[in-house]
N, C-alpha and C. Protein backbone atom coordinates (compact mmCIF):
# COMPACT_ATOMS: atom_id res chain seq x y z
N UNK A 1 50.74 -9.68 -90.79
CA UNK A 1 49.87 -10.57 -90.14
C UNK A 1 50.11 -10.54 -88.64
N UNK A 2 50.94 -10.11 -88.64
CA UNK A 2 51.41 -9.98 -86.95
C UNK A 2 50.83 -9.17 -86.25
N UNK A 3 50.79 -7.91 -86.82
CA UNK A 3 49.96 -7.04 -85.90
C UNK A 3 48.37 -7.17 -86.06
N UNK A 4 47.77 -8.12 -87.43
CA UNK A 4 46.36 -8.37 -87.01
C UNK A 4 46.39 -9.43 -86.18
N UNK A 5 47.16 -10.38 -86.03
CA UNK A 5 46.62 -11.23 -84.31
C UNK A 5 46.94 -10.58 -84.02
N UNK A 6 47.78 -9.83 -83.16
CA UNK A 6 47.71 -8.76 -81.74
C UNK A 6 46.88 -7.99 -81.40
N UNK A 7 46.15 -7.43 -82.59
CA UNK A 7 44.97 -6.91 -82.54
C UNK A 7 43.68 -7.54 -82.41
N UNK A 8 43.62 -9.18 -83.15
CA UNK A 8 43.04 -10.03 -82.83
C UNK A 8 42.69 -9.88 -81.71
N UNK A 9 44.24 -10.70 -80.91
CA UNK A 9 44.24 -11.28 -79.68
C UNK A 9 43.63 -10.55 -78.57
N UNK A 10 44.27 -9.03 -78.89
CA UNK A 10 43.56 -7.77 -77.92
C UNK A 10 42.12 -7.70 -77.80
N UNK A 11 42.07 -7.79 -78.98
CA UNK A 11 40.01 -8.16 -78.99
C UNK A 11 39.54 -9.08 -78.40
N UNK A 12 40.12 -10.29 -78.60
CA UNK A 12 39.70 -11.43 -77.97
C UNK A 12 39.78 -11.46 -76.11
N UNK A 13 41.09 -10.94 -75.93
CA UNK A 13 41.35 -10.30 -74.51
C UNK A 13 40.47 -9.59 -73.73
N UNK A 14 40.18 -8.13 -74.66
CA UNK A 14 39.37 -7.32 -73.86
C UNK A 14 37.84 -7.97 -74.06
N UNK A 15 37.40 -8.76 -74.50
CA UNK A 15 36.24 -9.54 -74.92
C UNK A 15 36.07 -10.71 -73.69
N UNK A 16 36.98 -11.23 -73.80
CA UNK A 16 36.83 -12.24 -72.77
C UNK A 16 36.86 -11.03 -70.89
N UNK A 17 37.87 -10.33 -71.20
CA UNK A 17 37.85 -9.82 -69.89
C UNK A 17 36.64 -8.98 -69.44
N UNK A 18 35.93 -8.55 -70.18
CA UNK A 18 34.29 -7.74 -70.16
C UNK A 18 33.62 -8.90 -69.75
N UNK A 19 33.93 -10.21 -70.76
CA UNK A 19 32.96 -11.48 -70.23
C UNK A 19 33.10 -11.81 -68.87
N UNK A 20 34.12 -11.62 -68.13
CA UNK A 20 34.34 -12.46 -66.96
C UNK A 20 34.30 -10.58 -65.81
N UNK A 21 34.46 -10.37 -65.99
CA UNK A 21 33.82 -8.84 -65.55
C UNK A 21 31.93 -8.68 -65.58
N UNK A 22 31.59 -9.53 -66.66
CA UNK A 22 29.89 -8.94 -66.30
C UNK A 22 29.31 -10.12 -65.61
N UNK A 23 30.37 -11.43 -65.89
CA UNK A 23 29.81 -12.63 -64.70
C UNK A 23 30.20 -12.44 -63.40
N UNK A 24 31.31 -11.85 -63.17
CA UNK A 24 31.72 -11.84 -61.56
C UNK A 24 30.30 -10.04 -61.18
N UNK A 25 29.84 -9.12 -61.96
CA UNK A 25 28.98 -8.26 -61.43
C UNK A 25 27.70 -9.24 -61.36
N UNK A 26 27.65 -9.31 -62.02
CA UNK A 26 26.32 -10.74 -62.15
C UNK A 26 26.28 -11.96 -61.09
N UNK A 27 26.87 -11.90 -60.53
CA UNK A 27 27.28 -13.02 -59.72
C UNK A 27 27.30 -12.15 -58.17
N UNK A 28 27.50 -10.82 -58.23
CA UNK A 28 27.76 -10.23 -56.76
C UNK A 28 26.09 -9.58 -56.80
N UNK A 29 25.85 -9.11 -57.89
CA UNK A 29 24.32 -8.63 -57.96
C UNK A 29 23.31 -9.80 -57.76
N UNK A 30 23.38 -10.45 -58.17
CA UNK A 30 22.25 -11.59 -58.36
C UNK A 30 23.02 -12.78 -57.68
N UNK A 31 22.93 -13.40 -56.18
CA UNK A 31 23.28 -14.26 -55.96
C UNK A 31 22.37 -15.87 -56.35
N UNK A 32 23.32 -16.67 -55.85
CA UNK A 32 22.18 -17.74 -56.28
C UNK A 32 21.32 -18.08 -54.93
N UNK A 33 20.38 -18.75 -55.01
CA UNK A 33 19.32 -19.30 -54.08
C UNK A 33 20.06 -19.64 -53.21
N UNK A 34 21.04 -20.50 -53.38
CA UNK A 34 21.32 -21.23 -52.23
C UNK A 34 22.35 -20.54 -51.33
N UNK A 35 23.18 -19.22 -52.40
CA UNK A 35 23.98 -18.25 -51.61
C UNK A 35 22.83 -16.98 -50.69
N UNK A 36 21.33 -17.36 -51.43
CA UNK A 36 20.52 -16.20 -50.94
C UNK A 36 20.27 -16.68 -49.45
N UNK A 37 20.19 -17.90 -49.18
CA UNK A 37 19.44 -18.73 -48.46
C UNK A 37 20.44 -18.39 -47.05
N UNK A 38 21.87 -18.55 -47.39
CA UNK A 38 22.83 -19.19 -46.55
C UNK A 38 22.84 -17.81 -45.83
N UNK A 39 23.06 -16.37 -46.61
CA UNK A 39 22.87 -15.36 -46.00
C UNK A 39 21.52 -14.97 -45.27
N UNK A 40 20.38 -15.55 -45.54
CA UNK A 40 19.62 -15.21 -44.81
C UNK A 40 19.47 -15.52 -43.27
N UNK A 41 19.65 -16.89 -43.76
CA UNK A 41 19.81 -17.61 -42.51
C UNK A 41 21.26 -17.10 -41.14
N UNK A 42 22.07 -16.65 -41.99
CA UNK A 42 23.11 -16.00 -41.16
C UNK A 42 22.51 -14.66 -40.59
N UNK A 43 21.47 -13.85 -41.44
CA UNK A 43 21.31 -12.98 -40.80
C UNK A 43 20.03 -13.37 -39.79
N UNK A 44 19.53 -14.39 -39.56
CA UNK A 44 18.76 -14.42 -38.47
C UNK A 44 18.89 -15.17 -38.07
N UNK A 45 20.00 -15.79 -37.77
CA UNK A 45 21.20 -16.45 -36.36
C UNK A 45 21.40 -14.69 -36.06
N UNK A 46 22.21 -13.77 -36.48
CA UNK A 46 22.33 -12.67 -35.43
C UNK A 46 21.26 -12.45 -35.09
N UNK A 47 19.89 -12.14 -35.50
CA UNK A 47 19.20 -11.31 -34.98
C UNK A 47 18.42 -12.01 -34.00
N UNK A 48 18.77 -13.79 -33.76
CA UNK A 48 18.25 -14.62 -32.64
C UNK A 48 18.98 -14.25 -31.84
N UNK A 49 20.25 -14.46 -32.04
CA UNK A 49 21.32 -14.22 -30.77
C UNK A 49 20.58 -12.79 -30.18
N UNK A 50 20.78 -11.86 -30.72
CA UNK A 50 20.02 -10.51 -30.52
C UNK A 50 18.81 -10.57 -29.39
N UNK A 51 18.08 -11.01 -29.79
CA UNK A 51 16.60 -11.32 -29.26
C UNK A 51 17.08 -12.20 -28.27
N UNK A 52 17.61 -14.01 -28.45
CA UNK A 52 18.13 -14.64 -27.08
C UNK A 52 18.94 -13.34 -25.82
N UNK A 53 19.50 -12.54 -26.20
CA UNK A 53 20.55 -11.56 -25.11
C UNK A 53 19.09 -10.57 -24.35
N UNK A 54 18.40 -10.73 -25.10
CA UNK A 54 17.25 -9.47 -25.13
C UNK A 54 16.42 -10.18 -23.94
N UNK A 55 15.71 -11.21 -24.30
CA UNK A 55 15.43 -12.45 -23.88
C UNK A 55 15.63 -12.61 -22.31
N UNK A 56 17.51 -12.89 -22.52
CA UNK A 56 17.72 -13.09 -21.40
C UNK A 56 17.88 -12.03 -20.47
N UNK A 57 18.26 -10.94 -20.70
CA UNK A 57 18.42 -9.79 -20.03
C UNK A 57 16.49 -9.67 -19.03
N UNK A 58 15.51 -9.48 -20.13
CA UNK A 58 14.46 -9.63 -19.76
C UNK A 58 14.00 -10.64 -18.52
N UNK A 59 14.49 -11.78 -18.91
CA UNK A 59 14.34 -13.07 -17.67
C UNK A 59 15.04 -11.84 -16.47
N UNK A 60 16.24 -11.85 -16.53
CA UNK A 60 16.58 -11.52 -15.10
C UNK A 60 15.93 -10.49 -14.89
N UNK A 61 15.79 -9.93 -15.42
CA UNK A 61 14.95 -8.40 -15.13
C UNK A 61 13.34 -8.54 -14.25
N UNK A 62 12.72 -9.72 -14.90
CA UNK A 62 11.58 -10.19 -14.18
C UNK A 62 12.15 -11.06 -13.07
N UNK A 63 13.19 -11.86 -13.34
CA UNK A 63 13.24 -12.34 -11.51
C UNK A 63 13.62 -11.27 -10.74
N UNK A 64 14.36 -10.69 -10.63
CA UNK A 64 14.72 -9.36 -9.87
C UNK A 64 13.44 -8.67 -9.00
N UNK A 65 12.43 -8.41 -9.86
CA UNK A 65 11.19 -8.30 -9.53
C UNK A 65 10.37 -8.82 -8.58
N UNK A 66 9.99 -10.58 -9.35
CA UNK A 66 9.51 -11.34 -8.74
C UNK A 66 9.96 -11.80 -7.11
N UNK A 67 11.88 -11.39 -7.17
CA UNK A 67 11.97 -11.23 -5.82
C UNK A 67 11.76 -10.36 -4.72
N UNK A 68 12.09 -9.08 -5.48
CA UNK A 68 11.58 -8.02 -5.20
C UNK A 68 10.53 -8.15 -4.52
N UNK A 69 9.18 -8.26 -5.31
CA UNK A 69 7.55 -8.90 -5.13
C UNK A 69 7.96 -9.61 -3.92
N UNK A 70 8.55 -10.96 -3.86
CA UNK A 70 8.37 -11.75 -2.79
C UNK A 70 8.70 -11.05 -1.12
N UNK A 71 9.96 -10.36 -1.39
CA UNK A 71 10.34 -9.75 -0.07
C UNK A 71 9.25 -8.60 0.61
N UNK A 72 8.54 -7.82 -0.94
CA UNK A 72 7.32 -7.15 -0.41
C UNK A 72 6.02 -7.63 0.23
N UNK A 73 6.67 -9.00 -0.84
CA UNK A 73 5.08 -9.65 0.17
C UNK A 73 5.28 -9.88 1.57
N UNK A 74 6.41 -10.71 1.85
CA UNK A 74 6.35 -10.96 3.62
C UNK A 74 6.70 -9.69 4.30
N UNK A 75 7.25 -8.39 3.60
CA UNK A 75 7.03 -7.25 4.76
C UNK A 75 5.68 -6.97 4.88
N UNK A 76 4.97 -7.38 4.15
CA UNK A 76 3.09 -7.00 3.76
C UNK A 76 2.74 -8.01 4.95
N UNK A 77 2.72 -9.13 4.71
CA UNK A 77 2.33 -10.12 5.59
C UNK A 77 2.55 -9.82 7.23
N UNK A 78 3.90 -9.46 7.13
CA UNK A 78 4.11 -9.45 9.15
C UNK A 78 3.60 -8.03 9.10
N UNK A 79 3.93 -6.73 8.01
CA UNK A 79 2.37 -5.74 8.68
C UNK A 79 1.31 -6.30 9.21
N UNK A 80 0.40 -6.88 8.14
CA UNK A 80 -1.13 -7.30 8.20
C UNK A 80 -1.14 -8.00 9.91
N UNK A 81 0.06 -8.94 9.76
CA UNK A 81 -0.31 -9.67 11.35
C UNK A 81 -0.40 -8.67 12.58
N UNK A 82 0.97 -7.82 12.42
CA UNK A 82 1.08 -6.62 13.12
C UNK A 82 -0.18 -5.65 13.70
N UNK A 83 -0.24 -5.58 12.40
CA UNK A 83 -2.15 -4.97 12.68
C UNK A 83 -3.14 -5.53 13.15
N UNK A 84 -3.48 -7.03 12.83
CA UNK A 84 -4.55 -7.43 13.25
C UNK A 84 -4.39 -7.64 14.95
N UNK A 85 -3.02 -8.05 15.22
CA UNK A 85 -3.15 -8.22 16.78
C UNK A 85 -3.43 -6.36 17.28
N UNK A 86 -2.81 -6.12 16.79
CA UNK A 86 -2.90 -4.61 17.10
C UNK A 86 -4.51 -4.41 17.00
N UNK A 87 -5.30 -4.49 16.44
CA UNK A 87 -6.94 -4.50 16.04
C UNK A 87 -7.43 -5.14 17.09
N UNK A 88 -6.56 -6.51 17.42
CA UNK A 88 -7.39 -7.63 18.28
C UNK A 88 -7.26 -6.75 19.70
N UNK A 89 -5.54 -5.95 20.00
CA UNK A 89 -6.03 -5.73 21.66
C UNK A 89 -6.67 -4.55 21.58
N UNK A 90 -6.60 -3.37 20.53
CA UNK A 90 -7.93 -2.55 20.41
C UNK A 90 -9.14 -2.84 20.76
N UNK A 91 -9.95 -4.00 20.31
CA UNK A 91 -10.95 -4.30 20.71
C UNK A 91 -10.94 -4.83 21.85
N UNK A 92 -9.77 -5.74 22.86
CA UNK A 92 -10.43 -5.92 23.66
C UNK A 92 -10.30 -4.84 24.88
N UNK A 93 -9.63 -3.70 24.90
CA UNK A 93 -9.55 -2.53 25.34
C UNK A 93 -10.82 -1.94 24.88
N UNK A 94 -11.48 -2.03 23.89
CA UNK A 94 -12.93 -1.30 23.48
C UNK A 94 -13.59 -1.55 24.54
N UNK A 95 -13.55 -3.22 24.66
CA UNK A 95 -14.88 -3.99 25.51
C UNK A 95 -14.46 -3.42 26.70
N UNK A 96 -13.35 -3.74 27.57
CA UNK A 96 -13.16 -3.15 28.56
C UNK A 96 -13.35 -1.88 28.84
N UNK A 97 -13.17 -1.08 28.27
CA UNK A 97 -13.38 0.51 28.51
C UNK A 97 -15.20 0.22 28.12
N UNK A 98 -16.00 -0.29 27.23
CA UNK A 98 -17.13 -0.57 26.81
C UNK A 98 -17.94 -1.03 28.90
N UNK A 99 -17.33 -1.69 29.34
CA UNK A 99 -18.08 -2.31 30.58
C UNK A 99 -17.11 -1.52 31.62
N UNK A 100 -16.34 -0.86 31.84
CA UNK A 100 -16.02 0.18 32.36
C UNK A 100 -16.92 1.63 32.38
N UNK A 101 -17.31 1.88 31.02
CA UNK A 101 -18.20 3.30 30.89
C UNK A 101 -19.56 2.52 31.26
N UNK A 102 -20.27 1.50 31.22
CA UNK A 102 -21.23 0.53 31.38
C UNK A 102 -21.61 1.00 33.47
N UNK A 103 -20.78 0.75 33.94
CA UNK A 103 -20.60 0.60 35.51
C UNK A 103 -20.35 1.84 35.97
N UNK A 104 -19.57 2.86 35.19
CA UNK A 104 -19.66 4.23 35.65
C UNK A 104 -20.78 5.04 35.61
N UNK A 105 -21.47 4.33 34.66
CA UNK A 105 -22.75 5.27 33.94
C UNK A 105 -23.85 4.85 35.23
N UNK A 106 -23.59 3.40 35.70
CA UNK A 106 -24.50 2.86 36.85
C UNK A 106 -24.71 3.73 38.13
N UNK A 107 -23.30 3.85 38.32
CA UNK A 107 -22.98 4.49 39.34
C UNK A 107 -23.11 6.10 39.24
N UNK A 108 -23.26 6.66 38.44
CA UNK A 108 -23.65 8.06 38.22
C UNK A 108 -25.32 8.26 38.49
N UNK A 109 -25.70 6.86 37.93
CA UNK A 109 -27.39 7.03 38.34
C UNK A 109 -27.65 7.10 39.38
N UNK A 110 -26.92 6.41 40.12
CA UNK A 110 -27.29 5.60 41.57
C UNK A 110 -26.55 7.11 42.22
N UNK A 111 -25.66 7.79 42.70
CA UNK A 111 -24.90 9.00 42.46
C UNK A 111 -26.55 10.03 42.27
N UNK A 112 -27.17 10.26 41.56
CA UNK A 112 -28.13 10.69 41.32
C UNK A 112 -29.11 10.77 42.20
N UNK A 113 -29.25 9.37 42.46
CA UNK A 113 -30.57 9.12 43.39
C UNK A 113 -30.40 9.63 44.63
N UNK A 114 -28.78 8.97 44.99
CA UNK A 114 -28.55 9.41 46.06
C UNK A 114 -28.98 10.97 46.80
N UNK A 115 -28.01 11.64 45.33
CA UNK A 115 -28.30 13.42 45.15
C UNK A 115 -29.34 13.90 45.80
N UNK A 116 -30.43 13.37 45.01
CA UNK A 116 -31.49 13.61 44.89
C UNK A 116 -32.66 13.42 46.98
N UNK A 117 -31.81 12.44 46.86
CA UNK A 117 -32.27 11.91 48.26
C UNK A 117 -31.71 13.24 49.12
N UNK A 118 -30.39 13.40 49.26
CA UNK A 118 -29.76 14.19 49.96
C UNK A 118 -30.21 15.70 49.97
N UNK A 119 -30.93 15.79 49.12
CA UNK A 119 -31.24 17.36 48.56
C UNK A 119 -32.37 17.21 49.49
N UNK A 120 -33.52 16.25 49.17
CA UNK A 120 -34.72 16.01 49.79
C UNK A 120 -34.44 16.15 51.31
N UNK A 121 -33.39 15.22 51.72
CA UNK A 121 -33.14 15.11 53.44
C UNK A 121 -32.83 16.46 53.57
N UNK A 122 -31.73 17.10 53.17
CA UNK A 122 -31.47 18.43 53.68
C UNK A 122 -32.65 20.05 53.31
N UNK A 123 -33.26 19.49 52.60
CA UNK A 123 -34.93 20.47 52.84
C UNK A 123 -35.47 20.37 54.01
N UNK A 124 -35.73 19.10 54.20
CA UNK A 124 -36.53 18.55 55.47
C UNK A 124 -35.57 18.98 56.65
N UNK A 125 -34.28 18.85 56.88
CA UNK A 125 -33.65 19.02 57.83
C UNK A 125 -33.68 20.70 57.99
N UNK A 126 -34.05 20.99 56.88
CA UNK A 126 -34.01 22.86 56.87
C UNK A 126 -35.05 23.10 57.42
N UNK A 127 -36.35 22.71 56.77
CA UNK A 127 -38.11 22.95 57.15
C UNK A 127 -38.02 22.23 58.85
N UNK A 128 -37.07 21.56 59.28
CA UNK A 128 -37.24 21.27 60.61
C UNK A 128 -36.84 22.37 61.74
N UNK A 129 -35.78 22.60 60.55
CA UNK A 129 -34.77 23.65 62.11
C UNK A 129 -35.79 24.93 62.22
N UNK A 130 -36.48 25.22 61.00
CA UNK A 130 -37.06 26.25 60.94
C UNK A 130 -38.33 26.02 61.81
N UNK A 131 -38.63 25.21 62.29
CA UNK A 131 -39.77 24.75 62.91
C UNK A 131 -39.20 24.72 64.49
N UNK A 132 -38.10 24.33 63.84
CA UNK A 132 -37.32 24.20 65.84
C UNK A 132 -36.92 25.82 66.05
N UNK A 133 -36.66 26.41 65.15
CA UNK A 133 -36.63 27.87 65.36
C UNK A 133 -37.85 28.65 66.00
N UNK A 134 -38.79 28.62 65.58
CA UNK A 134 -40.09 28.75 65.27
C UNK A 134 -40.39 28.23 67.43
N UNK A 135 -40.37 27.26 67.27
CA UNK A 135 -40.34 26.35 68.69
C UNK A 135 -39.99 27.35 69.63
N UNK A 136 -38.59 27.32 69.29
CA UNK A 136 -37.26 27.85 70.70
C UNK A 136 -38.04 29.23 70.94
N UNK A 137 -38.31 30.10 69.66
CA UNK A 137 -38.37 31.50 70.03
C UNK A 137 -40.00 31.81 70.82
N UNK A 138 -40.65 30.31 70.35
CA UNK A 138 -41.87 30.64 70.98
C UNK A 138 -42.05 30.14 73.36
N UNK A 139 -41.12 28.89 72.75
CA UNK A 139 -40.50 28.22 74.22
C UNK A 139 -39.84 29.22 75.39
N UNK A 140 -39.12 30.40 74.38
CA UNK A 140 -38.24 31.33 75.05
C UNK A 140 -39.71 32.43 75.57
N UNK A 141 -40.35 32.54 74.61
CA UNK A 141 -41.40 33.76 75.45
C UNK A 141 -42.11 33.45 76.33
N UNK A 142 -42.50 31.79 75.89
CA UNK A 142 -43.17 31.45 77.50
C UNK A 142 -42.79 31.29 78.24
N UNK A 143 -41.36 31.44 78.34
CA UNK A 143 -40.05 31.37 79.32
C UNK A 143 -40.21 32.58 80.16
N UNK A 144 -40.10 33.72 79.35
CA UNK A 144 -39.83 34.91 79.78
C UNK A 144 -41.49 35.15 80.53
N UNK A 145 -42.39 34.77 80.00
CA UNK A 145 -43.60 35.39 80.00
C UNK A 145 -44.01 34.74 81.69
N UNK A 146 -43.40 33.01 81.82
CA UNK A 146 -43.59 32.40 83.26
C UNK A 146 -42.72 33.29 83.77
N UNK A 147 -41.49 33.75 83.63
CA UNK A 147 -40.72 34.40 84.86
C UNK A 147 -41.31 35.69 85.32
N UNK A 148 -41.46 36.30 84.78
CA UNK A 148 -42.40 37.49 84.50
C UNK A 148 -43.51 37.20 86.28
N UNK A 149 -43.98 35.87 85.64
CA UNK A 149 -45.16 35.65 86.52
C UNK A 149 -46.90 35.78 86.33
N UNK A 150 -47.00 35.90 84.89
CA UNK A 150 -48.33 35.96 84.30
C UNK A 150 -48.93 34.74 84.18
C-alpha cells in the first residue's frame, strides 16, 4: 500500500503542478481587464511623455523662429525707412535737376535766337563791307581819274 500512495501522491503532485502551471500560463496569456487596463494606460503615459518632449522641443523650435522672424522684421523695417528717405531725396534731386534742365532748355532757345540774330547781323555786316568795297574801289578811281585831271 505504500508504494500505491506514492504513486498516488505523485499523481496527485504532478496533477496539481500542471494545474497551477496552466493557471500561472493562463494568467500571463490572458490578463485580466483591469491588469489590461493598467498596462495600457502605462503605455500611453510613455507615449504622452514622448509626444509632451516632442511637443516641447517643437515650442522652442517655433520660438527660435518667431524670434528669428522678429529680428528680420526690424532689419526689414529700418531697410524700408532707409529706402524711402533714400526715394524721398531722389525725388527731390529729380525736381531739381527737373527745373534745372527746365531753365537750360530756356536758355538754349534764347542761345538760339540770339544765334540766329548774330548770323543775320554778320550777313549784313558782310553785304555791307562788300558794298563798302564796292564804294572804296569805285571812290579810288574817281580819285585817280580827278588826279589824272579829266
Amino acid at each position: 500500500m505504500n508504494s500505491e500512495r506514492v504513486v498516488h501522491r505523485s499523481v496527485l503532485a504532478v496533477a496539481f503542478a500542471g494545474l497551477l502551471a496552466s493557471g500561472a500560463y493562463a494568467q500571463s496569456q490572458d490578463p485580466t481587464p483591469q491588469q489590461q487596463d493598467i498596462q495600457n494606460d502605462k503605455k500611453d503615459i510613455r507615449n504622452d511623455k514622448k509626444d509632451l518632449a516632442k511637443d516641447r522641443a517643437d515650442r522652442n523650435a517655433d520660438q527660435r523662429d518667431i524670434n528669428h522672424d522678429k529680428r528680420d522684421l526690424s532689419k526689414d523695417r529700418a531697410d524700408r525707412n532707409t529706402d524711402q528717405r533714400d526715394i524721398n531725396h531722389d525725388r527731390r534731386d529729380l525736381n531739381k535737376d527737373r527745373v534745372d534742365r527746365n531753365k537750360d532748355q530756356r536758355d538754349i532757345n534764347h542761345d538760339k535766337k540770339d544765334l540766329s540774330k548774330d548770323r543775320k547781323d554778320r550777313n549784313q555786316d558782310q553785304k555791307d563791307i562788300n558794298k563798302d568795297k564796292g564804294a572804296l574801289h569805285k571812290d579810288r578811281k574817281d580819285l585817280r581819274h580827278d588826279k589824272r585831271g579829266h
